[in-house]
PDB file of N, CA and C in Angstrom:
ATOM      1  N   UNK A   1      73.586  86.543  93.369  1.00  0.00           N
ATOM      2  CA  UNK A   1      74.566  87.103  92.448  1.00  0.00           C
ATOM      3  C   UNK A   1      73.868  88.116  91.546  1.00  0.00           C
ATOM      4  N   UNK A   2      74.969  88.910  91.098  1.00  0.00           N
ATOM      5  CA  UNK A   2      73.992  90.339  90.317  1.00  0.00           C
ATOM      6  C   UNK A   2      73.356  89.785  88.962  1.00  0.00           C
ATOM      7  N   UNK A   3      72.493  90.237  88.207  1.00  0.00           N
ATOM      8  CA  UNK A   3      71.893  89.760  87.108  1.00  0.00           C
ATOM      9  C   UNK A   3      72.791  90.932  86.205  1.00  0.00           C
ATOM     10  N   UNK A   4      72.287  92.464  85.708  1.00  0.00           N
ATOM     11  CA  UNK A   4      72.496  93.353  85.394  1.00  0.00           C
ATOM     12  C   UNK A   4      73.910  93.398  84.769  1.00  0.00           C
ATOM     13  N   UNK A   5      74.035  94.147  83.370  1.00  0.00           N
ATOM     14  CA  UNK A   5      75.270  94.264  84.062  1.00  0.00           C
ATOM     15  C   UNK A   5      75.962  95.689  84.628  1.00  0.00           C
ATOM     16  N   UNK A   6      75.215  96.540  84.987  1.00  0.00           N
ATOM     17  CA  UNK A   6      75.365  97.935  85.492  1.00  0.00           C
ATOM     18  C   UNK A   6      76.083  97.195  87.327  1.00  0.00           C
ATOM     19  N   UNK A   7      74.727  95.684  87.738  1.00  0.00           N
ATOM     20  CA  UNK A   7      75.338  95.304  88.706  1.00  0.00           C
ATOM     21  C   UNK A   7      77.072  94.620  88.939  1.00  0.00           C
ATOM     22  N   UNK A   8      76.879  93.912  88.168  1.00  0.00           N
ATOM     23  CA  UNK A   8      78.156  93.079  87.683  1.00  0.00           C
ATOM     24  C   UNK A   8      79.732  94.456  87.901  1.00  0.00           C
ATOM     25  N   UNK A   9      79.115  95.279  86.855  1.00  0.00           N
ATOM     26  CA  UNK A   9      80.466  96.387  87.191  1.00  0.00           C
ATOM     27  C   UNK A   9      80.631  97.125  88.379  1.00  0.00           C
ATOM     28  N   UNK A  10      79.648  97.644  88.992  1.00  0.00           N
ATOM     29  CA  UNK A  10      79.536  97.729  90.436  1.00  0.00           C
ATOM     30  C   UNK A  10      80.595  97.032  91.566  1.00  0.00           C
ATOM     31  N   UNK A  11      80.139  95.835  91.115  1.00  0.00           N
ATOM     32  CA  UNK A  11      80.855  94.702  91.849  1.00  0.00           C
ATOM     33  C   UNK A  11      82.501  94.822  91.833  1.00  0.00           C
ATOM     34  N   UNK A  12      82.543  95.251  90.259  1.00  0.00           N
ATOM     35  CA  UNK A  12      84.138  95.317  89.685  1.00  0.00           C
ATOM     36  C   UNK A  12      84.637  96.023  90.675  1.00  0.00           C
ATOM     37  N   UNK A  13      84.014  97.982  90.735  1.00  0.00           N
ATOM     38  CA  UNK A  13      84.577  99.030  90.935  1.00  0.00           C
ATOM     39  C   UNK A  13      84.802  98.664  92.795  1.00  0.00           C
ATOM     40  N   UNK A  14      83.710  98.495  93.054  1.00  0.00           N
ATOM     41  CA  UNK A  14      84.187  97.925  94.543  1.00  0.00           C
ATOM     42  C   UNK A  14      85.076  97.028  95.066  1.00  0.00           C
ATOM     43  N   UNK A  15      84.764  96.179  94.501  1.00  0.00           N
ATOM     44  CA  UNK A  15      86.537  95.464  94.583  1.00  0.00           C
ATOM     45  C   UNK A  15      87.652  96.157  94.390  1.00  0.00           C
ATOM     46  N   UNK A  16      88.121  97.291  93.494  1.00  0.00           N
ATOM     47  CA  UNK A  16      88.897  97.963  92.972  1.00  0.00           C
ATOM     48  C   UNK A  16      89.250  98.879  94.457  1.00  0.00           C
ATOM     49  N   UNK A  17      88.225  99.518  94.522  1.00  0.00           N
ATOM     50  CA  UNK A  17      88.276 100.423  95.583  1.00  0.00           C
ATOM     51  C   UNK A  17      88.623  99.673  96.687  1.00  0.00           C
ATOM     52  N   UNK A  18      88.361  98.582  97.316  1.00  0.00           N
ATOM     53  CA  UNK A  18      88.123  98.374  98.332  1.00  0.00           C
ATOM     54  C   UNK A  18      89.843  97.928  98.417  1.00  0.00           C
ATOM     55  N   UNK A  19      90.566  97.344  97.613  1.00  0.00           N
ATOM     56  CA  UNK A  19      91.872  96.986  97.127  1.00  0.00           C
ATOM     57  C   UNK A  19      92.483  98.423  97.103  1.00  0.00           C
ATOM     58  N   UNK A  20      91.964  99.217  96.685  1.00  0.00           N
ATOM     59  CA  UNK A  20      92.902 100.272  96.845  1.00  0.00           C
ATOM     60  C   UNK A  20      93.285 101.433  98.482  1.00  0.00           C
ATOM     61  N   UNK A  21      91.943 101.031  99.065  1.00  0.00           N
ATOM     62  CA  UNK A  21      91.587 101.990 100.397  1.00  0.00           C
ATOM     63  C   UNK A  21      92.556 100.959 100.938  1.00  0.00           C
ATOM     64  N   UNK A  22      92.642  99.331 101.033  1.00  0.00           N
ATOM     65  CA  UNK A  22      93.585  99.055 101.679  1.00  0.00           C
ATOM     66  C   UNK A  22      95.184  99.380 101.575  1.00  0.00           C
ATOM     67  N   UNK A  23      95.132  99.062 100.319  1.00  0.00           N
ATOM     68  CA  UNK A  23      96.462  99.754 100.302  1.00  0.00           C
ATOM     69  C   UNK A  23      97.210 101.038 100.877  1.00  0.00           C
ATOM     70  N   UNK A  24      96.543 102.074 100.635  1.00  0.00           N
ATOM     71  CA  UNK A  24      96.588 103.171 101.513  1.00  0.00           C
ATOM     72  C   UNK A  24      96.574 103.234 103.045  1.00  0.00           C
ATOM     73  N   UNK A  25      95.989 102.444 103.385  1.00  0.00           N
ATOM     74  CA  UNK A  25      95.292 102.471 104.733  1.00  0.00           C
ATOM     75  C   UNK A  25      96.837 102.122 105.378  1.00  0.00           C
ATOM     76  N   UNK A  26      96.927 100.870 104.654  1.00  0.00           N
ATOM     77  CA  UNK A  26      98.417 100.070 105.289  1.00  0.00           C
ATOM     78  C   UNK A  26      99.578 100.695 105.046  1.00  0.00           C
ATOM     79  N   UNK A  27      99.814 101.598 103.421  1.00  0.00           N
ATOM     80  CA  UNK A  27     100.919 102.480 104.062  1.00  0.00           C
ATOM     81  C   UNK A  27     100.909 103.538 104.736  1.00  0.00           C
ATOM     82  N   UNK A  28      99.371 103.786 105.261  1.00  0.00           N
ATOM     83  CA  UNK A  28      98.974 105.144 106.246  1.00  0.00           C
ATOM     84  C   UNK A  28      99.923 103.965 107.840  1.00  0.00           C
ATOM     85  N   UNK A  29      99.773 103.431 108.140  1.00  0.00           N
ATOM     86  CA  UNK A  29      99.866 102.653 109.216  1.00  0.00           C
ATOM     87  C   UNK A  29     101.118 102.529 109.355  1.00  0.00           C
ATOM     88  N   UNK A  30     101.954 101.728 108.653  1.00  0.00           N
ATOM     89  CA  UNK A  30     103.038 101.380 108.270  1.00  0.00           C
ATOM     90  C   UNK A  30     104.139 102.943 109.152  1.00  0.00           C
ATOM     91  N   UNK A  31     103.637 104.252 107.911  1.00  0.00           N
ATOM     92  CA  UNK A  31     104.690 104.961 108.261  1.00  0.00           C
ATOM     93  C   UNK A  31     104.413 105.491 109.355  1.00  0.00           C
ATOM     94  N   UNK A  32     102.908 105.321 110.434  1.00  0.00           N
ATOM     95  CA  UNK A  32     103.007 105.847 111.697  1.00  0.00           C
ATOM     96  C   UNK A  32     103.856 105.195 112.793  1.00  0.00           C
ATOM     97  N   UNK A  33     103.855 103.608 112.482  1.00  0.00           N
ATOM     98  CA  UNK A  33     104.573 102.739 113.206  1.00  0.00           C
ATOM     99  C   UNK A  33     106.035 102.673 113.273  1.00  0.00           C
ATOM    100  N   UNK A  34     106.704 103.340 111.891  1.00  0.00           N
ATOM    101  CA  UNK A  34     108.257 103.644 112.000  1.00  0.00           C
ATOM    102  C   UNK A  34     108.287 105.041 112.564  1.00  0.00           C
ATOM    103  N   UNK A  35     107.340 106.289 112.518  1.00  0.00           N
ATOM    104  CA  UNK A  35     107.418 107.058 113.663  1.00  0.00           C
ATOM    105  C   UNK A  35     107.733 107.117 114.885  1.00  0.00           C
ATOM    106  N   UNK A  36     106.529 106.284 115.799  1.00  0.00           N
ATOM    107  CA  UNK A  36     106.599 106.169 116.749  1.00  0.00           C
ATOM    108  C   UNK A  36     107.477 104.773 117.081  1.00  0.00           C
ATOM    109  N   UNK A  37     108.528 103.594 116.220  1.00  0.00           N
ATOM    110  CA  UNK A  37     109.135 103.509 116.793  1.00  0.00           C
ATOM    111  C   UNK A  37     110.440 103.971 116.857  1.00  0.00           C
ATOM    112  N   UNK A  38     110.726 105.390 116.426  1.00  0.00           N
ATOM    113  CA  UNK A  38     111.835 106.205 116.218  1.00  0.00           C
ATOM    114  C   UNK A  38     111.497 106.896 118.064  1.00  0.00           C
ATOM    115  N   UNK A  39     109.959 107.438 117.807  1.00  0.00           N
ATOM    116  CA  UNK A  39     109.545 108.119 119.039  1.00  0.00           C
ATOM    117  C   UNK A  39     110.112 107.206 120.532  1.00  0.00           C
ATOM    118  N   UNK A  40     109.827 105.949 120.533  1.00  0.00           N
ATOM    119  CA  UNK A  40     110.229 105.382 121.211  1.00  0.00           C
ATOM    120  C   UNK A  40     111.688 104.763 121.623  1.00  0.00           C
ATOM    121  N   UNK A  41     112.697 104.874 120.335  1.00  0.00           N
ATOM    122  CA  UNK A  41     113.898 104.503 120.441  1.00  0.00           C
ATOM    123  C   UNK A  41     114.894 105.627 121.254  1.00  0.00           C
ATOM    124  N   UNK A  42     113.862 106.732 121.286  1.00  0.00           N
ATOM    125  CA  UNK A  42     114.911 108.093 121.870  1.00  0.00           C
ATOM    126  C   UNK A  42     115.314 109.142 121.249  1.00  0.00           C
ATOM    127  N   UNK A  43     115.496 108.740 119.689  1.00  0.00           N
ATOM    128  CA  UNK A  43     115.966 109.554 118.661  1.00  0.00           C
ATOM    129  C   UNK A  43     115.154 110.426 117.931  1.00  0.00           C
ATOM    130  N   UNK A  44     115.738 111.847 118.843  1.00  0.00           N
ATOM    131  CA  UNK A  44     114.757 112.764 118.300  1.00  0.00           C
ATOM    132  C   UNK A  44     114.268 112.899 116.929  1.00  0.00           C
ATOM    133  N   UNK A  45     115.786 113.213 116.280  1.00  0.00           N
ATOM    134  CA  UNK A  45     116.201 113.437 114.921  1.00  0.00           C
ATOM    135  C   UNK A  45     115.739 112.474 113.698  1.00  0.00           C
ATOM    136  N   UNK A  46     115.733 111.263 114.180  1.00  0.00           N
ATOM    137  CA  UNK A  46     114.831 110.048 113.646  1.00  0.00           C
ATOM    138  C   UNK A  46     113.858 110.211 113.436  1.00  0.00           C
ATOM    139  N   UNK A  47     113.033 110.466 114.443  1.00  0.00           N
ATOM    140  CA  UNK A  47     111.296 110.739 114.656  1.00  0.00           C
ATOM    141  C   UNK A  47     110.946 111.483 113.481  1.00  0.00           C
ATOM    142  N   UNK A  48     111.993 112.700 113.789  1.00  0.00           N
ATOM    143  CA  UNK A  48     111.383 113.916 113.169  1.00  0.00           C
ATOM    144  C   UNK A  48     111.656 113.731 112.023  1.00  0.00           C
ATOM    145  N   UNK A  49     112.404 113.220 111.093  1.00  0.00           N
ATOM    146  CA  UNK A  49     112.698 112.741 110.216  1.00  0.00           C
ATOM    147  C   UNK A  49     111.821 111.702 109.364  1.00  0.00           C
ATOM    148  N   UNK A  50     111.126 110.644 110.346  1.00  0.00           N
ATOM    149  CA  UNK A  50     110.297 109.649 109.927  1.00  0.00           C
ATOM    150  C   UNK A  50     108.786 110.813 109.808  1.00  0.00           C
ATOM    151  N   UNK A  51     109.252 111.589 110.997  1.00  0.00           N
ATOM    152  CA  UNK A  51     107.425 112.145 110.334  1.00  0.00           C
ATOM    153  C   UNK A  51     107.591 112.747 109.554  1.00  0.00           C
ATOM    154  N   UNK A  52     108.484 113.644 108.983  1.00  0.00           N
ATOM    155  CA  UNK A  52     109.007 114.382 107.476  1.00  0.00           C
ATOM    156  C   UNK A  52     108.089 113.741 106.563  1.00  0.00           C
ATOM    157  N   UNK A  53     108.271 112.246 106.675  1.00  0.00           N
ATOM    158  CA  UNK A  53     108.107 111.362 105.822  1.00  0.00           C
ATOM    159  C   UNK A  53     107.028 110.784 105.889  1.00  0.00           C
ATOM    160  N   UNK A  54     106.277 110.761 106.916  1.00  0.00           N
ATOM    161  CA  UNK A  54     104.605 110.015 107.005  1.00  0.00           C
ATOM    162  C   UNK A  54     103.670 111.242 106.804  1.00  0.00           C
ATOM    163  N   UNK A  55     104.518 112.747 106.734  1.00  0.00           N
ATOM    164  CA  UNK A  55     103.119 113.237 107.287  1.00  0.00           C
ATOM    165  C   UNK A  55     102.465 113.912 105.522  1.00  0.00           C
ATOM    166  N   UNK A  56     103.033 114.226 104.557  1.00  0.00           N
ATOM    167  CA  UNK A  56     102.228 113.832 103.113  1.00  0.00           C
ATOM    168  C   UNK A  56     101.253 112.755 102.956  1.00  0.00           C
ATOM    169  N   UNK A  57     102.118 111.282 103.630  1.00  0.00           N
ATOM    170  CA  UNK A  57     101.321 110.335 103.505  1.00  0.00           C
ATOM    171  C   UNK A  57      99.559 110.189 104.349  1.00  0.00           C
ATOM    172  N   UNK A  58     100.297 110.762 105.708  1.00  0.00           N
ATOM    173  CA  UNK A  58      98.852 110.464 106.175  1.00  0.00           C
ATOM    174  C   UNK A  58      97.817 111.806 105.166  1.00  0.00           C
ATOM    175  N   UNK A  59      98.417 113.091 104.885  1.00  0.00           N
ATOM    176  CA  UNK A  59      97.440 114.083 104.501  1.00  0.00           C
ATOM    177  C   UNK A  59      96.804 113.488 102.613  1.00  0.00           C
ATOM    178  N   UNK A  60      97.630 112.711 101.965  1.00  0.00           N
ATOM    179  CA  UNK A  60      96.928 112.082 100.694  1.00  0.00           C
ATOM    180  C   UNK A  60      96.285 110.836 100.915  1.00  0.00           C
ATOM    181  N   UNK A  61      95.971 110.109 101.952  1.00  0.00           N
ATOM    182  CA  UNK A  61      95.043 109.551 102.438  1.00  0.00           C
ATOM    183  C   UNK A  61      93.339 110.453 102.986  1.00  0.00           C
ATOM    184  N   UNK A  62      93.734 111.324 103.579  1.00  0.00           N
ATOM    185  CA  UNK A  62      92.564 112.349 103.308  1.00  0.00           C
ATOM    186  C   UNK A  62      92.173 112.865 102.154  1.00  0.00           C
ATOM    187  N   UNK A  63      93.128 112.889 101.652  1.00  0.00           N
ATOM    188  CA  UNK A  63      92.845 113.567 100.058  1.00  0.00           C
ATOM    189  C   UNK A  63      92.148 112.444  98.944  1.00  0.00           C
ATOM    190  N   UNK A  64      92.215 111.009  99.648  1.00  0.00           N
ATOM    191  CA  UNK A  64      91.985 110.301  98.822  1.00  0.00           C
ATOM    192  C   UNK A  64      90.752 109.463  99.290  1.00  0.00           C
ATOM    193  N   UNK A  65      90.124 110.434 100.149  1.00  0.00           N
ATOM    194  CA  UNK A  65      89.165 109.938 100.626  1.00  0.00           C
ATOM    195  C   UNK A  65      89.178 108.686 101.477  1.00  0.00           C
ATOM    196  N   UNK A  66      90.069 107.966 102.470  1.00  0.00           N
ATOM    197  CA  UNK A  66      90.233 107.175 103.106  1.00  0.00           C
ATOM    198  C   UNK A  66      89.873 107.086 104.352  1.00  0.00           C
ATOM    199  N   UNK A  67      90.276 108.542 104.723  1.00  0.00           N
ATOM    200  CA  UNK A  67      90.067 109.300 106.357  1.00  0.00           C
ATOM    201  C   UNK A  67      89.716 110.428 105.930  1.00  0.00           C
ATOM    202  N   UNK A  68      88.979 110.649 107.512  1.00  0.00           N
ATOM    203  CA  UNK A  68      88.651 112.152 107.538  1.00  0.00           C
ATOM    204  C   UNK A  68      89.396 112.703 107.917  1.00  0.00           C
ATOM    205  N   UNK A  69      89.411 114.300 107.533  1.00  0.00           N
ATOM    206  CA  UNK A  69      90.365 114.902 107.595  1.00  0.00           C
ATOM    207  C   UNK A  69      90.497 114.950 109.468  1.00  0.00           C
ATOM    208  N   UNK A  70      89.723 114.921 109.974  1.00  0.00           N
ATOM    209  CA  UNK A  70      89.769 115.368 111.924  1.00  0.00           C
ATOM    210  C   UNK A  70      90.753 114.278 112.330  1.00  0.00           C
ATOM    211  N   UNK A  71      90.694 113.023 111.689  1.00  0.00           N
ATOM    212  CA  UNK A  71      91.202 111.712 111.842  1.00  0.00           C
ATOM    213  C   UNK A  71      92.694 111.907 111.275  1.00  0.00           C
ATOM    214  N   UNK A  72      92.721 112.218 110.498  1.00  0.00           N
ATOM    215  CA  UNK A  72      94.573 112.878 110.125  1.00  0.00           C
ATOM    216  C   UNK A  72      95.250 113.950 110.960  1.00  0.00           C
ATOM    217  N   UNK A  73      94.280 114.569 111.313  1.00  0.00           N
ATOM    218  CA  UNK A  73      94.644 116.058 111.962  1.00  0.00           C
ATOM    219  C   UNK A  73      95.157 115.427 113.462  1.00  0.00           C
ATOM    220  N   UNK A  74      94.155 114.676 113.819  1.00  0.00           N
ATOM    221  CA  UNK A  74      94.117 114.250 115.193  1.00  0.00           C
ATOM    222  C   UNK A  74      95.802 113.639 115.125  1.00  0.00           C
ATOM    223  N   UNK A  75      95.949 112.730 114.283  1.00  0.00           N
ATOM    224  CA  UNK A  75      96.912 111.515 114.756  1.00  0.00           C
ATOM    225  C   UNK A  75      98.091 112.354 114.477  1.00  0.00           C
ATOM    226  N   UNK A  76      98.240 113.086 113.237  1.00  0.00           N
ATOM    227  CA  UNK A  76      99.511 114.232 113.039  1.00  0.00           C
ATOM    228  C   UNK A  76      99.879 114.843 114.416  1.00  0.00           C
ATOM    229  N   UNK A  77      99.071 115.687 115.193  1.00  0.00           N
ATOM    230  CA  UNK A  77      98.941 116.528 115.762  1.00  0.00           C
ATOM    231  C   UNK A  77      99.907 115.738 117.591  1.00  0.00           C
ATOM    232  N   UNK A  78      99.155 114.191 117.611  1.00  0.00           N
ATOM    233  CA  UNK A  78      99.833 113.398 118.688  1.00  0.00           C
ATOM    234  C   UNK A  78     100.816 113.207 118.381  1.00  0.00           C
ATOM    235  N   UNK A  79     101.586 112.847 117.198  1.00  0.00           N
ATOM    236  CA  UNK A  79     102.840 112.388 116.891  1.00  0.00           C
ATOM    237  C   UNK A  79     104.009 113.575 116.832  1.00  0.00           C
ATOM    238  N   UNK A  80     103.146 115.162 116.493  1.00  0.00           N
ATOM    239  CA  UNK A  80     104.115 115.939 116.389  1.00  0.00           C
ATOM    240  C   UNK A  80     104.173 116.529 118.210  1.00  0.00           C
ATOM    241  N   UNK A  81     103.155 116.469 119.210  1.00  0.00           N
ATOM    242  CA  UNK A  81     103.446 116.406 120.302  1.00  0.00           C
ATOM    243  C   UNK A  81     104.559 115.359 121.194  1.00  0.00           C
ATOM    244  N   UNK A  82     104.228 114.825 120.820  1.00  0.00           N
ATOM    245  CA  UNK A  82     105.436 112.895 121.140  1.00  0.00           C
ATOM    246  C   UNK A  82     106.821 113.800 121.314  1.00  0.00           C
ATOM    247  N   UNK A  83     106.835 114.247 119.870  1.00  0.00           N
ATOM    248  CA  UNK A  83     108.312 114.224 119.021  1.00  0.00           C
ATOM    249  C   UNK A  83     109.095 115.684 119.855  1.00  0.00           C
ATOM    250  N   UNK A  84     107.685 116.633 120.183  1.00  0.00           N
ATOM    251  CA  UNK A  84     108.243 117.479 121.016  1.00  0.00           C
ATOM    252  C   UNK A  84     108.732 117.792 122.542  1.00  0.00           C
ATOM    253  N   UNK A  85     108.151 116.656 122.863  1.00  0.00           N
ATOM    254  CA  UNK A  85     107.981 116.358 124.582  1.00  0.00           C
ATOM    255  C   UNK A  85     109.240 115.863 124.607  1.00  0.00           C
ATOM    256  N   UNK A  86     110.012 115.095 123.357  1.00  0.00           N
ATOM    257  CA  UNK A  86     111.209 113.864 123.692  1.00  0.00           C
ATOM    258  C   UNK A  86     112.345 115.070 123.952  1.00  0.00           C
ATOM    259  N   UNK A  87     113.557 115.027 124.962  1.00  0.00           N
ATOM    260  CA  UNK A  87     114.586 115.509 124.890  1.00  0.00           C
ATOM    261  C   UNK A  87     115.582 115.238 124.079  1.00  0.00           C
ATOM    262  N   UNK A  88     115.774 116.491 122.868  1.00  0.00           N
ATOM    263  CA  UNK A  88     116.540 116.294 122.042  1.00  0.00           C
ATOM    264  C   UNK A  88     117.592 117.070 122.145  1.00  0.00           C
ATOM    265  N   UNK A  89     118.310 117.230 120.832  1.00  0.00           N
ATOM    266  CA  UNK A  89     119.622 117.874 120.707  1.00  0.00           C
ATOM    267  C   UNK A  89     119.516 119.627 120.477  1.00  0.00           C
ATOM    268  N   UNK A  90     120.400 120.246 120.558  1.00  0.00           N
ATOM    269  CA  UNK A  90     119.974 121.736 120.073  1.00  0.00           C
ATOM    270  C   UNK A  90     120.695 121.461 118.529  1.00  0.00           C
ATOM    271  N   UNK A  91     119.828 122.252 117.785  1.00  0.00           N
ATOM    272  CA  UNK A  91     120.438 122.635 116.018  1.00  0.00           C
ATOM    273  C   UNK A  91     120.845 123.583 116.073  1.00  0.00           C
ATOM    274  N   UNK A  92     121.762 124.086 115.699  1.00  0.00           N
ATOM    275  CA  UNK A  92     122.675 125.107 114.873  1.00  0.00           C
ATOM    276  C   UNK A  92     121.590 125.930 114.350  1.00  0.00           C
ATOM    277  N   UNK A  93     121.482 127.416 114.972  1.00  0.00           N
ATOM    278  CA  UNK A  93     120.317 128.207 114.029  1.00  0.00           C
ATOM    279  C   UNK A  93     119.209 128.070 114.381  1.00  0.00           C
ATOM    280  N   UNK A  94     118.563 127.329 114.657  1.00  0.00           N
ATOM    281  CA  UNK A  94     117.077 126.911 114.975  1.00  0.00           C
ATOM    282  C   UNK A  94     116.698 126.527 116.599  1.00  0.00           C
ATOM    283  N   UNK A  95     117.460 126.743 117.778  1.00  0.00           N
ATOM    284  CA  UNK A  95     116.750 126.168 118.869  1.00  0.00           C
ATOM    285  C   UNK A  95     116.953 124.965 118.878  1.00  0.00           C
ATOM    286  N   UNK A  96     115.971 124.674 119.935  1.00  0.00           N
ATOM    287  CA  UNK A  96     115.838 122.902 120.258  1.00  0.00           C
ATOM    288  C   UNK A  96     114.827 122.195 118.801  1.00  0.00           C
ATOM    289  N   UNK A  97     115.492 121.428 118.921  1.00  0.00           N
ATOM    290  CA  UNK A  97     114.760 120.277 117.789  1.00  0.00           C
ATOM    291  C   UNK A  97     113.783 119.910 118.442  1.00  0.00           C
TER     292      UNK A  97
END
């Protein structure tokens, strides 16, 4: 056990951190998993919608030092391929979704 107490707070801040990277981590996870199971239900508009919504999340997880950025880039980059491969609807104005 630490003697110090420079050690002792150490101890604090890591716990802190280590409580907080999880947290992140799990709502990094969380909103990839309602992605891809939008990706998987068929619904284009869903998907694209759920990644609207994960993809801040996964990029302030990089920002927050959790992941590297190649590691965000990477998983963004599969999910926005997924979402484009799926046969969707045409939009008004814009092409295929």
């Amino acid at each position: 056990m630490s003697n110090t107490h420079s050690a002792k707070k150490m101890i604090r801040k890591i716990i802190n951190r280590a409580s907080r990277n999880k947290a992140i981590k799990s709502k990094y996870k969380t909103f990839i998993k309602k992605v891809e199971k939008a990706i998987l239900s068929g619904d284009k508009a869903k998907a694209q919608e759920e990644f609207k919504l994960a993809q801040p999340i996964m990029q302030s997880s990089h920002s927050k030092g959790v992941y590297k950025l190649n590691t965000v880039s990477r998983k963004i980059k599969k999910l926005s391929a997924k979402i484009k491969a799926m046969p969707g609807a045409f939009i008004v104005g814009g092409g295929e979704a």
